[in-house]
N, C-alpha and C. Protein backbone atom coordinates (compact mmCIF):
# COMPACT_ATOMS: atom_id res chain seq x y z
N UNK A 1 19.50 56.87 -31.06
CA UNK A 1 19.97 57.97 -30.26
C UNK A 1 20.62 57.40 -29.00
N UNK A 2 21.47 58.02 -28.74
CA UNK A 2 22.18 57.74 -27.55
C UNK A 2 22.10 57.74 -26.31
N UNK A 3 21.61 57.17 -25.32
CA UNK A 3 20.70 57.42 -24.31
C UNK A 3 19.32 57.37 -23.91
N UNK A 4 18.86 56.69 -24.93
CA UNK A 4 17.16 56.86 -25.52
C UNK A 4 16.97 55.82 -23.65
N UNK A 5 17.63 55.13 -23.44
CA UNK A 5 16.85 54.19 -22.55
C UNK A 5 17.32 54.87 -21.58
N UNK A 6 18.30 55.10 -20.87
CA UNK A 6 18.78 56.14 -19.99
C UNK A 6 17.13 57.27 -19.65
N UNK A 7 16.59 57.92 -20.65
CA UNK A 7 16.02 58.76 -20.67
C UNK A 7 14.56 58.35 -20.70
N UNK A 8 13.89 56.89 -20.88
CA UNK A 8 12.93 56.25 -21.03
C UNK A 8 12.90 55.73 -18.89
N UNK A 9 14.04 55.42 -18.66
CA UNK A 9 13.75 55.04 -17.68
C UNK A 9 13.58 55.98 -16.66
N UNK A 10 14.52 57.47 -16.65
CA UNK A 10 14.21 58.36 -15.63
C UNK A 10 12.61 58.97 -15.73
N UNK A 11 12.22 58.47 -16.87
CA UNK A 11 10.75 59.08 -17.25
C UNK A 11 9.54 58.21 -16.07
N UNK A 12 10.18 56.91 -16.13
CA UNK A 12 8.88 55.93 -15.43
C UNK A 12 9.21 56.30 -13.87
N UNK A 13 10.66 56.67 -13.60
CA UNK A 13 10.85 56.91 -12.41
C UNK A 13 9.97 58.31 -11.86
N UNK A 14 10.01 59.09 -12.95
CA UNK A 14 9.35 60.49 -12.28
C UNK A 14 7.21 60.20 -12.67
N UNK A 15 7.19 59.58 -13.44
CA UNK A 15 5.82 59.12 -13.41
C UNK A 15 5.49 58.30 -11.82
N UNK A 16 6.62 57.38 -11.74
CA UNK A 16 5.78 56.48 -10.41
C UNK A 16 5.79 57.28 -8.97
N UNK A 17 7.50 58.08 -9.20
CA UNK A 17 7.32 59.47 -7.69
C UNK A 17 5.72 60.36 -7.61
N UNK A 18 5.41 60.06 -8.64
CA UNK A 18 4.19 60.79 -8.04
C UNK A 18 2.35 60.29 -8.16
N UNK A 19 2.84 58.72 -8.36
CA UNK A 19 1.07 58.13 -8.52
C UNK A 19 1.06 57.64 -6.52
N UNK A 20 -0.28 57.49 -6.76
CA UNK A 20 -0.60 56.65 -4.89
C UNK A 20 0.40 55.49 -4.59
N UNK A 21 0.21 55.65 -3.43
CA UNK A 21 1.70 54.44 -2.74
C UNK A 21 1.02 53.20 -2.75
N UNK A 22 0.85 52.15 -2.66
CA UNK A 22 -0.39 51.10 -2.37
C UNK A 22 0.41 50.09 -1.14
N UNK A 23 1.58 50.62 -0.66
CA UNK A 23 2.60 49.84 0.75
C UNK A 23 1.68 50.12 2.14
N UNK A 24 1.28 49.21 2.80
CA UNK A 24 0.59 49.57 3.81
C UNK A 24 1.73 48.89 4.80
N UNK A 25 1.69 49.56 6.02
CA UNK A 25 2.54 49.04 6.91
C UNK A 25 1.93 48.09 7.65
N UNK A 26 2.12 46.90 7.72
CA UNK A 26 1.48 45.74 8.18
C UNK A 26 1.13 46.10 9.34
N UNK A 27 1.92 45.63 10.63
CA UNK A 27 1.59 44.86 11.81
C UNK A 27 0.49 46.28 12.35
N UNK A 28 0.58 47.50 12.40
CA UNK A 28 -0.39 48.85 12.62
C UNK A 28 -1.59 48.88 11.80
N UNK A 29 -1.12 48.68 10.06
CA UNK A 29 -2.50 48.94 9.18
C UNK A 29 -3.06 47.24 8.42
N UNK A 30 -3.82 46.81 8.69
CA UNK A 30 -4.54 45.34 7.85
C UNK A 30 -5.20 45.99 6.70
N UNK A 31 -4.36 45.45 5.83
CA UNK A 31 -5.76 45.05 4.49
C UNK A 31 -6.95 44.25 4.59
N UNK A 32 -7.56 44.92 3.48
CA UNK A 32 -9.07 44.00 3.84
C UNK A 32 -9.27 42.97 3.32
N UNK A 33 -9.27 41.45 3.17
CA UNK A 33 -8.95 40.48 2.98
C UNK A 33 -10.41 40.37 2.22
N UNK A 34 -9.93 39.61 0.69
CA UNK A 34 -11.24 39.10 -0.08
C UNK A 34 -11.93 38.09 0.39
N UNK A 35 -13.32 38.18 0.42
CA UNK A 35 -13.79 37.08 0.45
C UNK A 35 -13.27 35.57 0.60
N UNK A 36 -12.65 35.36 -0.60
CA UNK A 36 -12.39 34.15 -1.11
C UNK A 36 -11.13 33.63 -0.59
N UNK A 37 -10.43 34.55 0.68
CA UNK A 37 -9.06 34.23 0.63
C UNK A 37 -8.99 33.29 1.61
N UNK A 38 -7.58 32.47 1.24
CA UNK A 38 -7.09 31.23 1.84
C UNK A 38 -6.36 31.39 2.89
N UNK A 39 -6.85 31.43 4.38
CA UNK A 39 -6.06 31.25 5.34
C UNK A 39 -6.20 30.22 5.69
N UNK A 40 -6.01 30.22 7.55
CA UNK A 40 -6.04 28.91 8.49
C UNK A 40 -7.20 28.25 8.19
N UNK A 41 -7.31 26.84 8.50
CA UNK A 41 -8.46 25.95 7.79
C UNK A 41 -9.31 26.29 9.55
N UNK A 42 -10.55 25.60 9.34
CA UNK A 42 -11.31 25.85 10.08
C UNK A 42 -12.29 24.32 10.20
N UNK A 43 -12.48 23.56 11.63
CA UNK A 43 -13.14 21.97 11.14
C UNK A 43 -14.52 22.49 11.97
N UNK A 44 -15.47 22.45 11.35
CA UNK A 44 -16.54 22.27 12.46
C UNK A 44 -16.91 20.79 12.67
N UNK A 45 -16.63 20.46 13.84
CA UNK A 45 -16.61 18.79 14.50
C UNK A 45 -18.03 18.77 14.04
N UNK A 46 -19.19 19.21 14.65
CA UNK A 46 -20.35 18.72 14.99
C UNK A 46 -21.00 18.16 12.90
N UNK A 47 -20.40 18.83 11.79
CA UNK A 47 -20.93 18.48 10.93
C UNK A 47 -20.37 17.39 10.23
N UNK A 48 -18.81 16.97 10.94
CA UNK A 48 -18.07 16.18 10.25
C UNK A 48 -18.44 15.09 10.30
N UNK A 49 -18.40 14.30 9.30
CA UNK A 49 -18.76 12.82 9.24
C UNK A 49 -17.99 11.72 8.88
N UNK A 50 -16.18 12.18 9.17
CA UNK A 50 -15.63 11.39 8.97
C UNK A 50 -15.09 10.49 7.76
N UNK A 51 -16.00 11.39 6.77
CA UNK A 51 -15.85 10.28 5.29
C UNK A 51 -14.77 10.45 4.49
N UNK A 52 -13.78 11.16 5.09
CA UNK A 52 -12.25 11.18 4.24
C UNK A 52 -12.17 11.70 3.14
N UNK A 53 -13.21 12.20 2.34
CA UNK A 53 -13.17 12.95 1.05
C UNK A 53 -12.29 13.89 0.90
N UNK A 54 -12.14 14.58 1.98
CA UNK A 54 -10.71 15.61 2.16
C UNK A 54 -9.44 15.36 2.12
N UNK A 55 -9.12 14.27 2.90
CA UNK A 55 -8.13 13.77 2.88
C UNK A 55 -7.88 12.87 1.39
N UNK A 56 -8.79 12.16 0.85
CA UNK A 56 -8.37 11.66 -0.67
C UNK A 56 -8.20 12.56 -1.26
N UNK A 57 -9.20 14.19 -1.77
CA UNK A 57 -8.81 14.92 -2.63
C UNK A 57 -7.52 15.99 -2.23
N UNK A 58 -6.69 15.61 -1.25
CA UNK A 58 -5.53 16.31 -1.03
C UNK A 58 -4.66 15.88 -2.05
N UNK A 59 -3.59 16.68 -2.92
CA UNK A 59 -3.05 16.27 -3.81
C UNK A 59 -1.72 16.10 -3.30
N UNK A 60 -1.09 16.88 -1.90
CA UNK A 60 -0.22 16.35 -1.22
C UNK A 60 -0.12 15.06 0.09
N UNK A 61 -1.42 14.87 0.34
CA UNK A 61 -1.90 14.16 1.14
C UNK A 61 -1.75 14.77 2.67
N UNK A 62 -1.80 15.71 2.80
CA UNK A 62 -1.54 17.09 4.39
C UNK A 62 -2.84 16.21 5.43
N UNK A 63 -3.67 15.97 5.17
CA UNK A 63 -4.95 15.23 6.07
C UNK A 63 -4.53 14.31 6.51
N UNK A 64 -4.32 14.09 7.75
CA UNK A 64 -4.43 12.63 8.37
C UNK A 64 -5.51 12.74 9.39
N UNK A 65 -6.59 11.64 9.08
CA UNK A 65 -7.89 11.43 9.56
C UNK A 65 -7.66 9.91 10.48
N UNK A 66 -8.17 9.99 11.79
CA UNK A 66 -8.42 9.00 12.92
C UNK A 66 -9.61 8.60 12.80
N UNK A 67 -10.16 7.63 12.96
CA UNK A 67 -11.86 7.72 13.19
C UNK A 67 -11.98 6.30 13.41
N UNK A 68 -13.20 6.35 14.49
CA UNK A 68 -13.67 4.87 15.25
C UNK A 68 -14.86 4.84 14.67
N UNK A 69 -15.25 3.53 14.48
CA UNK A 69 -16.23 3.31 14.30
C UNK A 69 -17.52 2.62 15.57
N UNK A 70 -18.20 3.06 16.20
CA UNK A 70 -19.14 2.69 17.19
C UNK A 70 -20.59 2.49 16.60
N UNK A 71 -20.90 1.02 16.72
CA UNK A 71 -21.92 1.19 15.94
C UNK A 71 -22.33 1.10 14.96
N UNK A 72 -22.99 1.71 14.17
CA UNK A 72 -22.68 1.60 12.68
C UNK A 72 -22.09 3.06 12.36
N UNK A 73 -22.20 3.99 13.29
CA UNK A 73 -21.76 5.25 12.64
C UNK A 73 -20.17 5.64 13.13
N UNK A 74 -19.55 6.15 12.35
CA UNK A 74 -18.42 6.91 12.56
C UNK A 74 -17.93 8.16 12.97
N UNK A 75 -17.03 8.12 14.05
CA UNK A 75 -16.61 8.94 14.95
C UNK A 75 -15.52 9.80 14.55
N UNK A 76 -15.06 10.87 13.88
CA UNK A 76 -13.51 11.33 14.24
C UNK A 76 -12.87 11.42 15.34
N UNK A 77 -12.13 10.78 15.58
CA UNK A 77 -11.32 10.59 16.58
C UNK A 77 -9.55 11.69 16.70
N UNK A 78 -9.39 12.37 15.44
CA UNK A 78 -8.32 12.53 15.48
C UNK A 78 -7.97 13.50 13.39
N UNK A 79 -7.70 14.57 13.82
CA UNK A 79 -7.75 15.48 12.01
C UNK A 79 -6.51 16.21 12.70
N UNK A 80 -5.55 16.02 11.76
CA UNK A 80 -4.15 16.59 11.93
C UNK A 80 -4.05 17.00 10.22
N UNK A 81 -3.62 18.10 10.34
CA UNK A 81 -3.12 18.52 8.89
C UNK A 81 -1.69 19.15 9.38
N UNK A 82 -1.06 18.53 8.07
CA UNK A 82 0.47 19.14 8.35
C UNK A 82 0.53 20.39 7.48
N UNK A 83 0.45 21.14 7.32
CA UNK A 83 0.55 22.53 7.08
C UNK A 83 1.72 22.85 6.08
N UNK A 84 2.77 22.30 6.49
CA UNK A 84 4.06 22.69 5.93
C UNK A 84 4.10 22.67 4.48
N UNK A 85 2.94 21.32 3.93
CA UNK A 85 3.69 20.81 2.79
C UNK A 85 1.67 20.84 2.09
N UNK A 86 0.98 21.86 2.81
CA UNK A 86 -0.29 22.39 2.04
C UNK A 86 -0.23 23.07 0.43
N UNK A 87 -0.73 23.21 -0.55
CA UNK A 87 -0.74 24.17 -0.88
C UNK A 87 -1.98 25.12 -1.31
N UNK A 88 -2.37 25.19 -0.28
CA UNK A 88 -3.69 26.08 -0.58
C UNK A 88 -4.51 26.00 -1.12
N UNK A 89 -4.43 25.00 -1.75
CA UNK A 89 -5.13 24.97 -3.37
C UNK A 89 -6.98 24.86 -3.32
N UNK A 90 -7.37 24.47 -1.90
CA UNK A 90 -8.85 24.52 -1.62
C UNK A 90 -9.40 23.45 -2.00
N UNK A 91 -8.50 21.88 -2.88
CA UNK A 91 -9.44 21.09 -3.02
C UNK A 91 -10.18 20.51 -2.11
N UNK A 92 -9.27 20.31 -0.58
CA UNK A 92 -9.97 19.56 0.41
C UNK A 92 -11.16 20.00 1.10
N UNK A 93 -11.18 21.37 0.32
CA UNK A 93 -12.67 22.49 0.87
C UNK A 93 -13.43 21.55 0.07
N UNK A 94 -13.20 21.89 -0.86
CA UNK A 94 -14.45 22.10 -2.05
C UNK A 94 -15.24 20.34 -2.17
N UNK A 95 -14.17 19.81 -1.38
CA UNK A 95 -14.55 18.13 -1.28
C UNK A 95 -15.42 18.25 -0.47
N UNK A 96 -15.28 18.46 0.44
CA UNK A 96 -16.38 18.16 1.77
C UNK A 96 -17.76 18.47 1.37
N UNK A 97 -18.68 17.44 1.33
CA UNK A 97 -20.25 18.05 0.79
C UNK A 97 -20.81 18.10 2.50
N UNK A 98 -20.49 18.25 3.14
CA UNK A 98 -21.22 18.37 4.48
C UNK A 98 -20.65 20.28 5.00
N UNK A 99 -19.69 20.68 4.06
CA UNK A 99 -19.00 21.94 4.65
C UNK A 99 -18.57 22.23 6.04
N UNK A 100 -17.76 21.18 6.31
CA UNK A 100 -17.49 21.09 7.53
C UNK A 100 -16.18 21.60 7.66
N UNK A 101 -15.30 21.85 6.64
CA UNK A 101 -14.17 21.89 6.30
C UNK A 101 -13.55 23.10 5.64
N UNK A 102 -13.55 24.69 6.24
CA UNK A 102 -13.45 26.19 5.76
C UNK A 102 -12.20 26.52 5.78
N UNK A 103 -12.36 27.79 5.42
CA UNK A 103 -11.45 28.28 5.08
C UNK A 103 -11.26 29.76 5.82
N UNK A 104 -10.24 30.27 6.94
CA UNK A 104 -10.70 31.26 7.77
C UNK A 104 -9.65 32.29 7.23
N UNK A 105 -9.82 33.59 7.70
CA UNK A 105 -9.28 34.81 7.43
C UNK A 105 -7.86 35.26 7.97
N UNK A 106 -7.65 34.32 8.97
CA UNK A 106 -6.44 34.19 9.95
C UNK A 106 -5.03 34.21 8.84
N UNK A 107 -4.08 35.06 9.16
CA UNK A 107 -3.23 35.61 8.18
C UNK A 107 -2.03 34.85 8.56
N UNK A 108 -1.70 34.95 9.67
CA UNK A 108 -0.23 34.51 10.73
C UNK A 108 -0.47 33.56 11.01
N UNK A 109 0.15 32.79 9.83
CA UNK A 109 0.42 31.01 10.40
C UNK A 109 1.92 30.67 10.58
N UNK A 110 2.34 31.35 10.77
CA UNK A 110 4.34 31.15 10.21
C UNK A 110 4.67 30.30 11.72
N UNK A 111 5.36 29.11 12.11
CA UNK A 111 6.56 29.38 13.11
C UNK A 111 7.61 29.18 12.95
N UNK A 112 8.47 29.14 13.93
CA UNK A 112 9.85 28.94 14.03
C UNK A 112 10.28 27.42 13.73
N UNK A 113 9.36 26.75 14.43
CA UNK A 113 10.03 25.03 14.57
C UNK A 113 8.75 24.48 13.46
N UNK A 114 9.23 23.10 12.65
CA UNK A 114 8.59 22.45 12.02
C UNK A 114 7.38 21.83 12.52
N UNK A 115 7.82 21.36 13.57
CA UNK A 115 6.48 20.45 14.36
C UNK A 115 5.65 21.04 14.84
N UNK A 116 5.92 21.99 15.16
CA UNK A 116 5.08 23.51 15.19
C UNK A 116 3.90 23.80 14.90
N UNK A 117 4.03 23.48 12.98
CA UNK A 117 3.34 24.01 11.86
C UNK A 117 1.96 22.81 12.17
N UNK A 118 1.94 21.57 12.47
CA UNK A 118 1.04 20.90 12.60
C UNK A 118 -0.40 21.88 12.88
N UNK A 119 -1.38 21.41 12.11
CA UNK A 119 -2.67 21.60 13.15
C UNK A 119 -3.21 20.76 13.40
N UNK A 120 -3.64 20.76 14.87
CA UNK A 120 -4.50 19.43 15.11
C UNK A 120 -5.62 19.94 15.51
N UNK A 121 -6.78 19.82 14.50
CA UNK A 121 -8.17 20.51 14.71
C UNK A 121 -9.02 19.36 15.19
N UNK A 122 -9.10 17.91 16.04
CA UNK A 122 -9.35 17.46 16.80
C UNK A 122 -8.62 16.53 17.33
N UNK A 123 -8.98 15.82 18.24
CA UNK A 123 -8.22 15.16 19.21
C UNK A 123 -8.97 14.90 20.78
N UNK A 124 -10.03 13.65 20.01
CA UNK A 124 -10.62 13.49 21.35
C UNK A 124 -10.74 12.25 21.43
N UNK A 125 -11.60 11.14 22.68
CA UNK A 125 -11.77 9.84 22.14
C UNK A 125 -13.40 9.77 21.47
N UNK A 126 -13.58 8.42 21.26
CA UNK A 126 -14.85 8.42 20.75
C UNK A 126 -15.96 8.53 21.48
N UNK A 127 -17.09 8.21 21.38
CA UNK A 127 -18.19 8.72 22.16
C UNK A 127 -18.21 7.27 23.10
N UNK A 128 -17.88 6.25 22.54
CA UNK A 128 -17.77 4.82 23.25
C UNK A 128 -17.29 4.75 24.75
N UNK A 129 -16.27 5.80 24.58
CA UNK A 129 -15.11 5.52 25.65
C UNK A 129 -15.48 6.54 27.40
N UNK A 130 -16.81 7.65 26.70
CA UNK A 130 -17.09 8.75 27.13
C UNK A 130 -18.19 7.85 28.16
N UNK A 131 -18.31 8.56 29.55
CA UNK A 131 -19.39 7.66 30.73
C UNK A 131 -20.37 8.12 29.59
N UNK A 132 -21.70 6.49 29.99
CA UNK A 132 -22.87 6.49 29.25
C UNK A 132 -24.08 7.08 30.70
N UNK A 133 -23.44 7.67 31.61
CA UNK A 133 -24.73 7.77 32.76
C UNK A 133 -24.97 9.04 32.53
N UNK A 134 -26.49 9.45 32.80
CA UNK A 134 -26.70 11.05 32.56
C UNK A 134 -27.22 11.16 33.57
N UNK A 135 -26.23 12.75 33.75
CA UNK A 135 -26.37 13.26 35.02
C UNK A 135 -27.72 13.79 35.22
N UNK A 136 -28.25 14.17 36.33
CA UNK A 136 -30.03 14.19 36.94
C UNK A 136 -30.23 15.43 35.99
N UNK A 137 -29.12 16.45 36.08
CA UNK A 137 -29.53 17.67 35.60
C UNK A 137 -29.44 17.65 34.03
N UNK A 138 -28.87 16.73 33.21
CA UNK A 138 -28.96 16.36 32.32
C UNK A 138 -30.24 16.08 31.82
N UNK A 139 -31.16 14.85 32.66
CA UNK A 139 -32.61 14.03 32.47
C UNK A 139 -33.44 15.36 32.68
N UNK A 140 -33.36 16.17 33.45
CA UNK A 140 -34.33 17.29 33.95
C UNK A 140 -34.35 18.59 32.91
N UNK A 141 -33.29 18.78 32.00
CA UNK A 141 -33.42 19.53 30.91
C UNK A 141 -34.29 19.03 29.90
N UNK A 142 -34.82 17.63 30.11
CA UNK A 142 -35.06 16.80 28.59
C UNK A 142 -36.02 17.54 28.72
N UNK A 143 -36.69 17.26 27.09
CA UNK A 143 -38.02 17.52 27.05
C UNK A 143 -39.22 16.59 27.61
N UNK A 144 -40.18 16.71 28.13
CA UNK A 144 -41.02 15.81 29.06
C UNK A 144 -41.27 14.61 27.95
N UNK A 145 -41.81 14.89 26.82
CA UNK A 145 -41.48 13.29 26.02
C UNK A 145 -40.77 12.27 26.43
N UNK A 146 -39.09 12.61 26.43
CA UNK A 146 -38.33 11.87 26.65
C UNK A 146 -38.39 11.23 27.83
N UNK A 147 -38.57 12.03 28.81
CA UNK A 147 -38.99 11.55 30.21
C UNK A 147 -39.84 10.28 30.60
N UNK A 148 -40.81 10.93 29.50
CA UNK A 148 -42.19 9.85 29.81
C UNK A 148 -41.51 8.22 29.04
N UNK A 149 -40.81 8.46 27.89
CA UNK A 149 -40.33 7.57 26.87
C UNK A 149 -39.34 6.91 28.17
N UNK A 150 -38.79 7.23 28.93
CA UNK A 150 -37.49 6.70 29.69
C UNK A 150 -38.44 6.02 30.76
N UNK A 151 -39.34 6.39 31.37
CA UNK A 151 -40.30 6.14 32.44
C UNK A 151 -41.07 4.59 32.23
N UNK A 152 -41.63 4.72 30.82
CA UNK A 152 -42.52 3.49 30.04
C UNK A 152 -41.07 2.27 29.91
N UNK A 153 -40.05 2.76 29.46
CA UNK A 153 -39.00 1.74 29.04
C UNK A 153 -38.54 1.17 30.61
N UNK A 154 -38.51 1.71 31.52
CA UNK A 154 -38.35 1.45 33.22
C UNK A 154 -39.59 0.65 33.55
N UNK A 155 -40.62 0.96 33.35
CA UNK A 155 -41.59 -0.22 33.68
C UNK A 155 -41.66 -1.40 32.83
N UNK A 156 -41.60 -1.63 31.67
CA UNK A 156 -41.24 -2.24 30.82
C UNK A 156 -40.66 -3.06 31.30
N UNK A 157 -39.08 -3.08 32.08
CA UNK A 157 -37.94 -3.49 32.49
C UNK A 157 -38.36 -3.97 33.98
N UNK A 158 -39.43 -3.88 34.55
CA UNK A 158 -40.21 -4.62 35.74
C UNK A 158 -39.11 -3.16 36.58
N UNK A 159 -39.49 -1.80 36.75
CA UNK A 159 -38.51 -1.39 37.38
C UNK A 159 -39.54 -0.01 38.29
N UNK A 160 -39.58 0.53 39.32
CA UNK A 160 -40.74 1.76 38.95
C UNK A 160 -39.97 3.05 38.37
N UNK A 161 -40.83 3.95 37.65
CA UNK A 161 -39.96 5.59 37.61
C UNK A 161 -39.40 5.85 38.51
N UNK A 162 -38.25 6.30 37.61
CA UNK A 162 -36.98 7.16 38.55
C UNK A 162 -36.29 5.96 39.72
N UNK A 163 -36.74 4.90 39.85
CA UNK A 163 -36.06 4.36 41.25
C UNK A 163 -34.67 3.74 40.32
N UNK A 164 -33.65 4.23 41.31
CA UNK A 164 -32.55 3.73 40.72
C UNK A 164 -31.88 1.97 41.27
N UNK A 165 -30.83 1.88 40.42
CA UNK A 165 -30.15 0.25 40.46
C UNK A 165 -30.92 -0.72 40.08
């Protein structure tokens, strides 16, 4: 028949004029973001341990990891991810067994300039480089253990409590 598709298509047109709209107007109305979704990364310093697992299981290699070593333990010194050339893909999450390394809800990552796009989720020096003197109000928060432990190691050292130089 002549027109059969002509007449198939004004059909889906008058079916869809009248089901729910599902267009939300962005920047006024937010959708509610799943669980599971992939935005801006997220580092929590205090759990990181520096062990690069993230950065090896990147399949573009986006991680560039700094880290000193003081000691025997290791410091991050420095987590830059280039963003541009990510692709979401969550392996460098799912690497991290310390979960130091998330995944946040943050939608608007776009800019204008390339160098831009960088994140640099730390950028400090190591603990080496940081003064080793603690301030009075520092010693006076301790718990009295420590006190007594700092006191015994001062006599020890032919020195009396608390007297300084």
């Amino acid at each position: 028949m002549f027109g059969q598709g002509l007449l198939k298509g004004l059909a889906i047109t008058w079916k869809e004029l009248f089901t729910r709209k599902v267009t939300v107007q962005y920047p006024e109305e937010k959708v509610p973001l799943p669980e599971r979704y992939h935005g801006r990364f997220e580092l929590d310093v205090d759990k990181c341990i520096a062990c690069g697992l993230c950065a090896n299981a990147c399949p573009n290699k986006v991680i560039q990891i700094t880290r000193e070593k003081v000691g025997k333990k290791q410091y991050l010194t420095k987590y830059v991810m280039r963003i541009e050339y990510c692709l979401f893909c969550g392996l460098c999450v799912e690497s991290c067994n310390k979960d130091a390394l998330k995944f946040s809800h943050v939608i608007n990552m776009n800019q204008f300039f390339r160098d831009k796009v960088r994140l640099v989720l730390v950028d400090r020096p190591a603990p080496e480089a940081l003064p080793e003197e603690e301030p009075a109000e520092a010693a006076a928060e301790r718990p009295a253990g420590a006190r007594a432990k700092t006191a015994r190691a001062e006599v020890a050292a032919g020195k009396a409590p608390g007297e300084e130089g």
